[in-house]
C-alpha atoms as a PDB file:
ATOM      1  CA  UNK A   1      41.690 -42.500  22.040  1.00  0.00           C
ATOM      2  CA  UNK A   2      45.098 -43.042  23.905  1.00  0.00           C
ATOM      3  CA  UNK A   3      47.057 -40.295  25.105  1.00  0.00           C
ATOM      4  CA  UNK A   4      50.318 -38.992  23.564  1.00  0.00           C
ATOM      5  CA  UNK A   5      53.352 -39.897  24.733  1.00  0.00           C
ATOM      6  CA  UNK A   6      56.735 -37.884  25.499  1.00  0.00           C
ATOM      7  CA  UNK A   7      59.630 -38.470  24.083  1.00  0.00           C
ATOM      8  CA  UNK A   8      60.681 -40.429  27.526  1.00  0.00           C
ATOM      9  CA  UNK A   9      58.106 -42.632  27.105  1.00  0.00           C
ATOM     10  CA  UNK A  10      55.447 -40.675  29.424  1.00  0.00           C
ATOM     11  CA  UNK A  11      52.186 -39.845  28.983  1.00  0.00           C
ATOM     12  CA  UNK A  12      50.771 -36.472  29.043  1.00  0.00           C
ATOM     13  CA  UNK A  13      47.364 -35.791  29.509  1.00  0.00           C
ATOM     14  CA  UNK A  14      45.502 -33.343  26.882  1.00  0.00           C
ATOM     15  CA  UNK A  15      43.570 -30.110  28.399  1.00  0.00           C
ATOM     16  CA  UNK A  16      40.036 -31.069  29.028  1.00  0.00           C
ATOM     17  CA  UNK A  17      37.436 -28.518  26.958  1.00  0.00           C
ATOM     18  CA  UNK A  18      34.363 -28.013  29.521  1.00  0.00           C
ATOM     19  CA  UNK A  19      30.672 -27.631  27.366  1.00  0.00           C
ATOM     20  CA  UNK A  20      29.069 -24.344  29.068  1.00  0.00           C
ATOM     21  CA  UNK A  21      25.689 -23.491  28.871  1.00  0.00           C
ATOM     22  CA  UNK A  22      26.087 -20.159  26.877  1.00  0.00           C
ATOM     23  CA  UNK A  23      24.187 -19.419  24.271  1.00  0.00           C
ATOM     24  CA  UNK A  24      25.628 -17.161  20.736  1.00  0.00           C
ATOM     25  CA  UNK A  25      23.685 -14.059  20.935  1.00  0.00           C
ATOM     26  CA  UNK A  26      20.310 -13.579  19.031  1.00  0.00           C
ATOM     27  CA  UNK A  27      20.070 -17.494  19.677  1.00  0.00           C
ATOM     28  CA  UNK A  28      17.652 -19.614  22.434  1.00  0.00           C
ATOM     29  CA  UNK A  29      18.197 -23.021  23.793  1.00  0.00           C
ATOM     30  CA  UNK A  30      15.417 -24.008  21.864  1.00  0.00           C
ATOM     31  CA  UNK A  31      16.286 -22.710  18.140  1.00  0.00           C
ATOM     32  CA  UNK A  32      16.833 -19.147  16.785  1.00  0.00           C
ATOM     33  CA  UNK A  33      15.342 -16.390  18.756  1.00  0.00           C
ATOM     34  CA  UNK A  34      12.023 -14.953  17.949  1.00  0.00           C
ATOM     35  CA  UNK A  35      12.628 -11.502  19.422  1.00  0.00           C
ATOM     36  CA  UNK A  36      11.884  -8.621  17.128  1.00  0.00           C
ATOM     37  CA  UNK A  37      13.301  -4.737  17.032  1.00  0.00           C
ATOM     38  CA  UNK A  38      12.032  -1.735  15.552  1.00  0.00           C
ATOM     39  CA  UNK A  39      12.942   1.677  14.843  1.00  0.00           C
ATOM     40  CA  UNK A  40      10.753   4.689  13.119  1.00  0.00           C
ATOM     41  CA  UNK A  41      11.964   7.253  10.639  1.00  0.00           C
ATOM     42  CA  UNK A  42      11.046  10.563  10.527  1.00  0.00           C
ATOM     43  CA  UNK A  43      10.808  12.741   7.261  1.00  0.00           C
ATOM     44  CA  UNK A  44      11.300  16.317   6.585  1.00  0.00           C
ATOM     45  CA  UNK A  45       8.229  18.327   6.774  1.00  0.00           C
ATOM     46  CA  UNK A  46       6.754  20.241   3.956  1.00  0.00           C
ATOM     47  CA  UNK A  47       8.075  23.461   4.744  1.00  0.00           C
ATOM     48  CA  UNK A  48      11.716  21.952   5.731  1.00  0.00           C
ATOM     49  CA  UNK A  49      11.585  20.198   2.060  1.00  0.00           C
ATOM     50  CA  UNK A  50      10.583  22.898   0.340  1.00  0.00           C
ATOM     51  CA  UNK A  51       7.882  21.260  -1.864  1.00  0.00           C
ATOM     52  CA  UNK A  52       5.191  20.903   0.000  1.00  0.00           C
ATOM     53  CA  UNK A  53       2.786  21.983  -2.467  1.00  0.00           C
ATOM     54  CA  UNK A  54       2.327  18.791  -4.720  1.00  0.00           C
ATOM     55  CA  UNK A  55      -1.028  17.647  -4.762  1.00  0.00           C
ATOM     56  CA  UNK A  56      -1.709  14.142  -5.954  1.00  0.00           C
ATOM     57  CA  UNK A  57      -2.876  13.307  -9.373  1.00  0.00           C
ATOM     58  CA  UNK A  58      -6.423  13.409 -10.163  1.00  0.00           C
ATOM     59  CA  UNK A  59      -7.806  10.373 -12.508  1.00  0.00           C
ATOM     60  CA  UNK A  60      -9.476  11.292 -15.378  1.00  0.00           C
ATOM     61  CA  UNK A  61     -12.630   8.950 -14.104  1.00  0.00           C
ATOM     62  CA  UNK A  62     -12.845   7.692 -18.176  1.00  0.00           C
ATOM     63  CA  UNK A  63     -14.806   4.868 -17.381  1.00  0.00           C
ATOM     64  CA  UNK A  64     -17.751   5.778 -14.962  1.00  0.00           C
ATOM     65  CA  UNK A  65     -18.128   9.540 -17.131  1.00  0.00           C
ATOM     66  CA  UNK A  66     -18.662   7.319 -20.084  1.00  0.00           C
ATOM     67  CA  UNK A  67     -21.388   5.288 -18.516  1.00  0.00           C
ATOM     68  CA  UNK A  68     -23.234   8.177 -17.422  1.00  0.00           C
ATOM     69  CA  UNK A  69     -22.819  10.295 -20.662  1.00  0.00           C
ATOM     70  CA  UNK A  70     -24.466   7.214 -22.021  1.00  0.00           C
ATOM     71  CA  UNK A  71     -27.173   6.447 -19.945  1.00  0.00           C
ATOM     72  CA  UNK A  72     -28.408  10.399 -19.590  1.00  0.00           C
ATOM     73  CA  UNK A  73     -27.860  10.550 -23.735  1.00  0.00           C
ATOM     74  CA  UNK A  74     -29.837   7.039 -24.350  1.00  0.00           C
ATOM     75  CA  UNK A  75     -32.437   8.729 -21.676  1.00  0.00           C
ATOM     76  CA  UNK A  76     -32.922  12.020 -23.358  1.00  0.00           C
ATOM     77  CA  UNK A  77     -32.661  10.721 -26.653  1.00  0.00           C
ATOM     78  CA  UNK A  78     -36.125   8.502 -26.028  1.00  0.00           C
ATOM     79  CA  UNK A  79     -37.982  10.805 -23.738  1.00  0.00           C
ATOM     80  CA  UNK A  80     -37.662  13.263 -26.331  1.00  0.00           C
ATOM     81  CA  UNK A  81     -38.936  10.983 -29.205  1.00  0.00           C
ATOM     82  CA  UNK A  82     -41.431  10.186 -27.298  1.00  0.00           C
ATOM     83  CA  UNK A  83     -42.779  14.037 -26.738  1.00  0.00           C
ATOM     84  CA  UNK A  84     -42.301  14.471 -30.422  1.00  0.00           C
ATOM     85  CA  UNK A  85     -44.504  11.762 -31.413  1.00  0.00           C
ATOM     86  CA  UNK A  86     -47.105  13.033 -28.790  1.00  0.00           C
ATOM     87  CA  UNK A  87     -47.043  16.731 -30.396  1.00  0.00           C
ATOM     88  CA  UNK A  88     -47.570  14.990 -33.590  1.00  0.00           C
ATOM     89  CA  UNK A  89     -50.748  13.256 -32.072  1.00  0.00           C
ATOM     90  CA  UNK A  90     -49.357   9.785 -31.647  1.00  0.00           C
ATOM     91  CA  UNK A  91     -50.053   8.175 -28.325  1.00  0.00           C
ATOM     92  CA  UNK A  92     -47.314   7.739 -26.033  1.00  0.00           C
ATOM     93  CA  UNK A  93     -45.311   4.804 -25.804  1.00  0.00           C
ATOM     94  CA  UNK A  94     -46.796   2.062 -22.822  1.00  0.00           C
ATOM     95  CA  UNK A  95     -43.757   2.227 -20.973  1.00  0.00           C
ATOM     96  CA  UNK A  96     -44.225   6.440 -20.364  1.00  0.00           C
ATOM     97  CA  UNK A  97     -47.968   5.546 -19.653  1.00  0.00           C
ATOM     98  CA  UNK A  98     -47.097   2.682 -17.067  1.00  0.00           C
ATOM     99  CA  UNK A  99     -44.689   4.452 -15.228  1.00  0.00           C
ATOM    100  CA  UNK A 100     -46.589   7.940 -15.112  1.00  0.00           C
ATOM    101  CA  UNK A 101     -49.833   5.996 -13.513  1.00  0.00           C
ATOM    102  CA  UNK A 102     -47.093   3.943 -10.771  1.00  0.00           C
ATOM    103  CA  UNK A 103     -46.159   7.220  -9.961  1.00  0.00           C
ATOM    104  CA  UNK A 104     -49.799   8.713  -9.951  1.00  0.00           C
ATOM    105  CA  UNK A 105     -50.781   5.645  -7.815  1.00  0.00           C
ATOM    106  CA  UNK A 106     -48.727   4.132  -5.861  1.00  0.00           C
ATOM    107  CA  UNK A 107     -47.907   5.468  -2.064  1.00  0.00           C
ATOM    108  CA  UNK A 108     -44.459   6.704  -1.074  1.00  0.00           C
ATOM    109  CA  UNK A 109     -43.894   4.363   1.106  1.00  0.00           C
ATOM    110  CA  UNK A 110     -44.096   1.100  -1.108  1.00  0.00           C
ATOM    111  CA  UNK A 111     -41.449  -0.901  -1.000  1.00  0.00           C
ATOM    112  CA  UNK A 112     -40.463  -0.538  -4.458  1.00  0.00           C
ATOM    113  CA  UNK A 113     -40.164   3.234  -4.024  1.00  0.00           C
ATOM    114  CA  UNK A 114     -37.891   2.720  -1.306  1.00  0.00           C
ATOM    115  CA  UNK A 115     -35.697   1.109  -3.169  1.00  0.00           C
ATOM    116  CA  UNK A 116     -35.634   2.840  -6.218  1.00  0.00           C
ATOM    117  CA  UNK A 117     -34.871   5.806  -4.268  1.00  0.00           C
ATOM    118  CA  UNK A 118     -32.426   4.102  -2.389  1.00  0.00           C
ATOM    119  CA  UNK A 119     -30.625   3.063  -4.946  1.00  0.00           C
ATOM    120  CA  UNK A 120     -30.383   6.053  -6.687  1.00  0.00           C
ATOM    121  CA  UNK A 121     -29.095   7.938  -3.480  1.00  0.00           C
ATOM    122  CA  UNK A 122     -26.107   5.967  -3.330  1.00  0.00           C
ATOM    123  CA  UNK A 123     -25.593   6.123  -7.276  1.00  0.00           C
ATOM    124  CA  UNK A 124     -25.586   9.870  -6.525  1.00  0.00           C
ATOM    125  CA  UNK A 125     -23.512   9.283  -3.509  1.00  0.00           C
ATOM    126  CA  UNK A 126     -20.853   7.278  -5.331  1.00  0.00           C
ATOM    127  CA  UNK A 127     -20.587  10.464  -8.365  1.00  0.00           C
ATOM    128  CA  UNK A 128     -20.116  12.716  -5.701  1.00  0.00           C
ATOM    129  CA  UNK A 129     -17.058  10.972  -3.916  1.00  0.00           C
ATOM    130  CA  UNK A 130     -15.619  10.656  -7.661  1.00  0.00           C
ATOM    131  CA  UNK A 131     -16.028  14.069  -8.445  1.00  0.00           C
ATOM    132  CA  UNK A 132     -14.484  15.194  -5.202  1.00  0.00           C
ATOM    133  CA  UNK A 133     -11.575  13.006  -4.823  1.00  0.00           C
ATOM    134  CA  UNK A 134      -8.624  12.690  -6.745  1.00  0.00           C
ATOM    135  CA  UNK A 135      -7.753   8.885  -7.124  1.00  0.00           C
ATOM    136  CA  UNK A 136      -4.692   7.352  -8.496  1.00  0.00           C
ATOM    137  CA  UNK A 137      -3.553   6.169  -4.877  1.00  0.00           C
ATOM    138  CA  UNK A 138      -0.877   4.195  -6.247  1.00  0.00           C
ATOM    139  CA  UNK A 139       1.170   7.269  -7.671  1.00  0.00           C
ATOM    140  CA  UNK A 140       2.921   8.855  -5.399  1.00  0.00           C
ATOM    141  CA  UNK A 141       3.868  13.212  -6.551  1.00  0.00           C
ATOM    142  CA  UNK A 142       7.577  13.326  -6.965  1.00  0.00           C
ATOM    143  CA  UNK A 143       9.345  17.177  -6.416  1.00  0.00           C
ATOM    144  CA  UNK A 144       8.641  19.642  -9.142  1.00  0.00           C
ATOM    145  CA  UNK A 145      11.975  20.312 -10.919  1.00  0.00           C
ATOM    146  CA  UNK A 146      10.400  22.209 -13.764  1.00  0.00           C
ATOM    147  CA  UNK A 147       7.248  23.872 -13.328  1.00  0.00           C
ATOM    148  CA  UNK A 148       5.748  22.731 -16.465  1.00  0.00           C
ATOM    149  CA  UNK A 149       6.560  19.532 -15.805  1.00  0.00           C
ATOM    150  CA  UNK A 150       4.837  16.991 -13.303  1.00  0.00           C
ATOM    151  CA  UNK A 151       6.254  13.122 -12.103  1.00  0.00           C
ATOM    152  CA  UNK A 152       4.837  10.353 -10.187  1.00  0.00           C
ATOM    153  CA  UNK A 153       5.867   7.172  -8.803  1.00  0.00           C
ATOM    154  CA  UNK A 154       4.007   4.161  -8.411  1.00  0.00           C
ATOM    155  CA  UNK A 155       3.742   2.534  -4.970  1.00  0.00           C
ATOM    156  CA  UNK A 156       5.151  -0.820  -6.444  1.00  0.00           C
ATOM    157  CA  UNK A 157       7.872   0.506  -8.293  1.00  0.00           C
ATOM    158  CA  UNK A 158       9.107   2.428  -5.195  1.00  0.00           C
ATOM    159  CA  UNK A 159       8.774  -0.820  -2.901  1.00  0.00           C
ATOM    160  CA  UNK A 160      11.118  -2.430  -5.468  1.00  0.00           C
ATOM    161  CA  UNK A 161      13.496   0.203  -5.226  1.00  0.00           C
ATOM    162  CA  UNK A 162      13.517   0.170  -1.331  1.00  0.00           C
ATOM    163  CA  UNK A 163      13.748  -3.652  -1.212  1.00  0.00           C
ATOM    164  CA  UNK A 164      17.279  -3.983  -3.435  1.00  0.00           C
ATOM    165  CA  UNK A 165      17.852  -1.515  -0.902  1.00  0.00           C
ATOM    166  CA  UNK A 166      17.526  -3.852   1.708  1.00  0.00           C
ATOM    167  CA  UNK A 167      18.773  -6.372   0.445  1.00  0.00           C
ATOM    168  CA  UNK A 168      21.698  -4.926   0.367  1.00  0.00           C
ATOM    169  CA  UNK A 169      22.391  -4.415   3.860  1.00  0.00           C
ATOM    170  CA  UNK A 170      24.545  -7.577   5.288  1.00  0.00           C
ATOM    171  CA  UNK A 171      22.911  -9.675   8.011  1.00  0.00           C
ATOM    172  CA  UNK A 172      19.164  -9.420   5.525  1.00  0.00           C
ATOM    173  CA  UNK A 173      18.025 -12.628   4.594  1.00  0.00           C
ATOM    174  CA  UNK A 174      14.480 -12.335   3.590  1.00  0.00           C
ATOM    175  CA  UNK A 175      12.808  -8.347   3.410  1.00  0.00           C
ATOM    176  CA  UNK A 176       9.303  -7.659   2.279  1.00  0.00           C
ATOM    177  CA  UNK A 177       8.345  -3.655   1.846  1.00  0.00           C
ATOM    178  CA  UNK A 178       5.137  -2.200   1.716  1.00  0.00           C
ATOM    179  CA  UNK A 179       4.336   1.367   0.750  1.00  0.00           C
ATOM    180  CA  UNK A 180       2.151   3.674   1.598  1.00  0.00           C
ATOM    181  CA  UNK A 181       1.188   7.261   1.025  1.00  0.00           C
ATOM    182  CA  UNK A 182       2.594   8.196   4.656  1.00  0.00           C
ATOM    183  CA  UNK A 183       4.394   5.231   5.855  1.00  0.00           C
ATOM    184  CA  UNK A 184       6.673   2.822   4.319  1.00  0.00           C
ATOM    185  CA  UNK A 185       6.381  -0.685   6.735  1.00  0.00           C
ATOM    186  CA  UNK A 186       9.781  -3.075   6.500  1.00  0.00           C
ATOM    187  CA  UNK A 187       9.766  -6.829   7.422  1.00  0.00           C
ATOM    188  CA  UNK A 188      13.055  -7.839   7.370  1.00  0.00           C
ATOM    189  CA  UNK A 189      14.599 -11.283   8.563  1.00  0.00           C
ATOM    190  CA  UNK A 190      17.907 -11.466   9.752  1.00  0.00           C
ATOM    191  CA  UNK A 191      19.947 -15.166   9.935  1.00  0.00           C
ATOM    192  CA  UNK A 192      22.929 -13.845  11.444  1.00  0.00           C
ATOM    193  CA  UNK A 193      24.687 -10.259  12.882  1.00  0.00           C
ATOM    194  CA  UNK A 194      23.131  -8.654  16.015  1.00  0.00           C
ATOM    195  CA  UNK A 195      19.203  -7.883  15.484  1.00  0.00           C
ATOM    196  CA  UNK A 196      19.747  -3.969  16.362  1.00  0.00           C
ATOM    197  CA  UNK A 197      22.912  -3.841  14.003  1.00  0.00           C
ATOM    198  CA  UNK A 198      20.948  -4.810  11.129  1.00  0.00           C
ATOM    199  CA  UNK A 199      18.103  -2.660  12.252  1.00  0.00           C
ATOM    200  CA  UNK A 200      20.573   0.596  12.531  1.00  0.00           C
ATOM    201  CA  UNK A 201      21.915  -0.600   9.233  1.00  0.00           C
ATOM    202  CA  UNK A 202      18.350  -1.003   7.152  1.00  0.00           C
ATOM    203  CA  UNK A 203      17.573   2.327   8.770  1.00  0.00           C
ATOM    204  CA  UNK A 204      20.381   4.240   7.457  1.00  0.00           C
ATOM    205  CA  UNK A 205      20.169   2.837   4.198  1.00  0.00           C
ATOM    206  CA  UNK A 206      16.274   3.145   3.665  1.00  0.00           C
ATOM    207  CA  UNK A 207      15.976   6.281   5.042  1.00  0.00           C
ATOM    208  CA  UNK A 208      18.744   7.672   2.220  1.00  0.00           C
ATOM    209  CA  UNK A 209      16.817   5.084  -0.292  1.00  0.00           C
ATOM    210  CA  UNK A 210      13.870   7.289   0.452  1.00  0.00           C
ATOM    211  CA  UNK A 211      15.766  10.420  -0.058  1.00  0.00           C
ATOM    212  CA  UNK A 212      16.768   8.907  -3.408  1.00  0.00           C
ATOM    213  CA  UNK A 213      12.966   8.864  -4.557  1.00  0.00           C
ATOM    214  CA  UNK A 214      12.740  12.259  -4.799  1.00  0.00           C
ATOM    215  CA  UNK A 215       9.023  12.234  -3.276  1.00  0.00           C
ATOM    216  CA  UNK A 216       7.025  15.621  -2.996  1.00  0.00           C
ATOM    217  CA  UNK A 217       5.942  13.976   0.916  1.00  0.00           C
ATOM    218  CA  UNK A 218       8.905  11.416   1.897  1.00  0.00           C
ATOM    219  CA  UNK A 219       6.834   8.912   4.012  1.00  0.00           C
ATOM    220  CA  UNK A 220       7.931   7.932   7.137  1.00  0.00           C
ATOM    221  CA  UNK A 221      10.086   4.514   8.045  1.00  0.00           C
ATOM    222  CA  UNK A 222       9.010   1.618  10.076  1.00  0.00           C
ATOM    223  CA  UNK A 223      11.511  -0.922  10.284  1.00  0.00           C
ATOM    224  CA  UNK A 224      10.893  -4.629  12.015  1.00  0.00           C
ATOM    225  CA  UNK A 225      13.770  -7.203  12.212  1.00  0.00           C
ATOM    226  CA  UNK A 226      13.213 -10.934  13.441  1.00  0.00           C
ATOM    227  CA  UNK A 227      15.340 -14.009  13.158  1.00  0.00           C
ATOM    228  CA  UNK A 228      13.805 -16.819  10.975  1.00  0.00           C
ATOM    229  CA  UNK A 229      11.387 -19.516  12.407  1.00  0.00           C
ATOM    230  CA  UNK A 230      11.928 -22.746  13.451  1.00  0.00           C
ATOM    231  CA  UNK A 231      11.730 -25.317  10.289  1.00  0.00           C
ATOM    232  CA  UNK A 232       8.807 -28.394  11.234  1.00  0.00           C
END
């Protein structure tokens, strides 16, 4: 490329522009930087909220009281034929017969005692933790407006919310949210702005975005912020 010339017929040379080995921030000589921040967000406790008191929803458990009104019913319903028939002088069916002489007979420690009674332990163990827990993790108690009235939000649903959210925040390329009945965890990739900006940023905004749910127990924030991989 030749030089430029004045208008006496000179030359002038053009300012050289040195290369320097600085790198943009968030960025590594070797592609984008891998470097992650966090932050965590406190809620409000029970007492500072004000509703406190909202228990989670119970599941009405449909499905396995069905079964079991069936089975005992079915049950019942044939043992007691089968004492009719022997008060009317009718032998009793083989099956009664058979299983009163295994019991008559066989030891307690047979092996298909054991697990008979084995398995029926943990069928009684299994009714037990349904009777005395509640279910329905995925619905989360929302604050009581009206005391006759009761609301819940599913886990997904919220997640959704929280994500537009996000997504909203400049700097956010990709987020992913996951929540939980105490914690809500953020994954959030950032392809440009400072990593701590966007992190300050997603952090103000979720933490009013959790505010906006209107949850009986807001759930605390954990927010993590990486630039994107290397593509190959």
């Amino acid at each position: 490329m030749s030089e430029p010339q004045s208008s006496d017929g000179s030359t002038q040379r053009l300012p050289v522009m040195e290369k320097t080995d600085e790198t943009p921030p968030g960025q590594g000589p070797d592609g984008p930087d891998q470097s992650a921040s966090a932050a965590a967000y406190d809620p409000p406790t029970a007492v500072e909220d004000g509703h406190g008191g909202e228990r989670r929803f119970w599941s009405a458990r449909r499905v396995p009281a069905g079964i079991l009104a069936l089975i005992i019913l079915a049950g019942a319903g044939l043992l007691l034929y089968d004492i009719a028939a022997v008060r009317a002088d009718r032998p009793a069916m083989a099956w009664r017969r058979s299983l009163a002489r295994e019991l008559a007979e066989r030891p307690l420690d047979d092996a298909w005692v054991l697990t008979g009674a084995g398995i029926a332990a943990l069928l009684g163990l299994w009714l037990l933790v349904l009777a005395a827990t509640p279910g329905l993790r995925d619905v989360l108690p929302m604050r009581r407006l009206d005391p006759h009235v009761r609301a819940g939000l599913h886990r997904p649903a919220a997640a959704l919310v929280l994500r537009d959210r996000a997504m909203e925040v400049s700097g956010v390329q990709s987020v992913r949210v996951r929540v939980g009945r105490k914690r809500v965890d953020v994954r959030a990739v950032s392809h440009f702005r400072e990593l701590d900006e966007v992190r300050a940023d997603l952090d103000a905004t979720l933490a009013d975005g959790i505010r906006g749910l209107g949850l009986a127990r807001p759930p605390a924030l954990s927010v993590h912020v990486r630039r994107p991989g290397r593509k190959g």
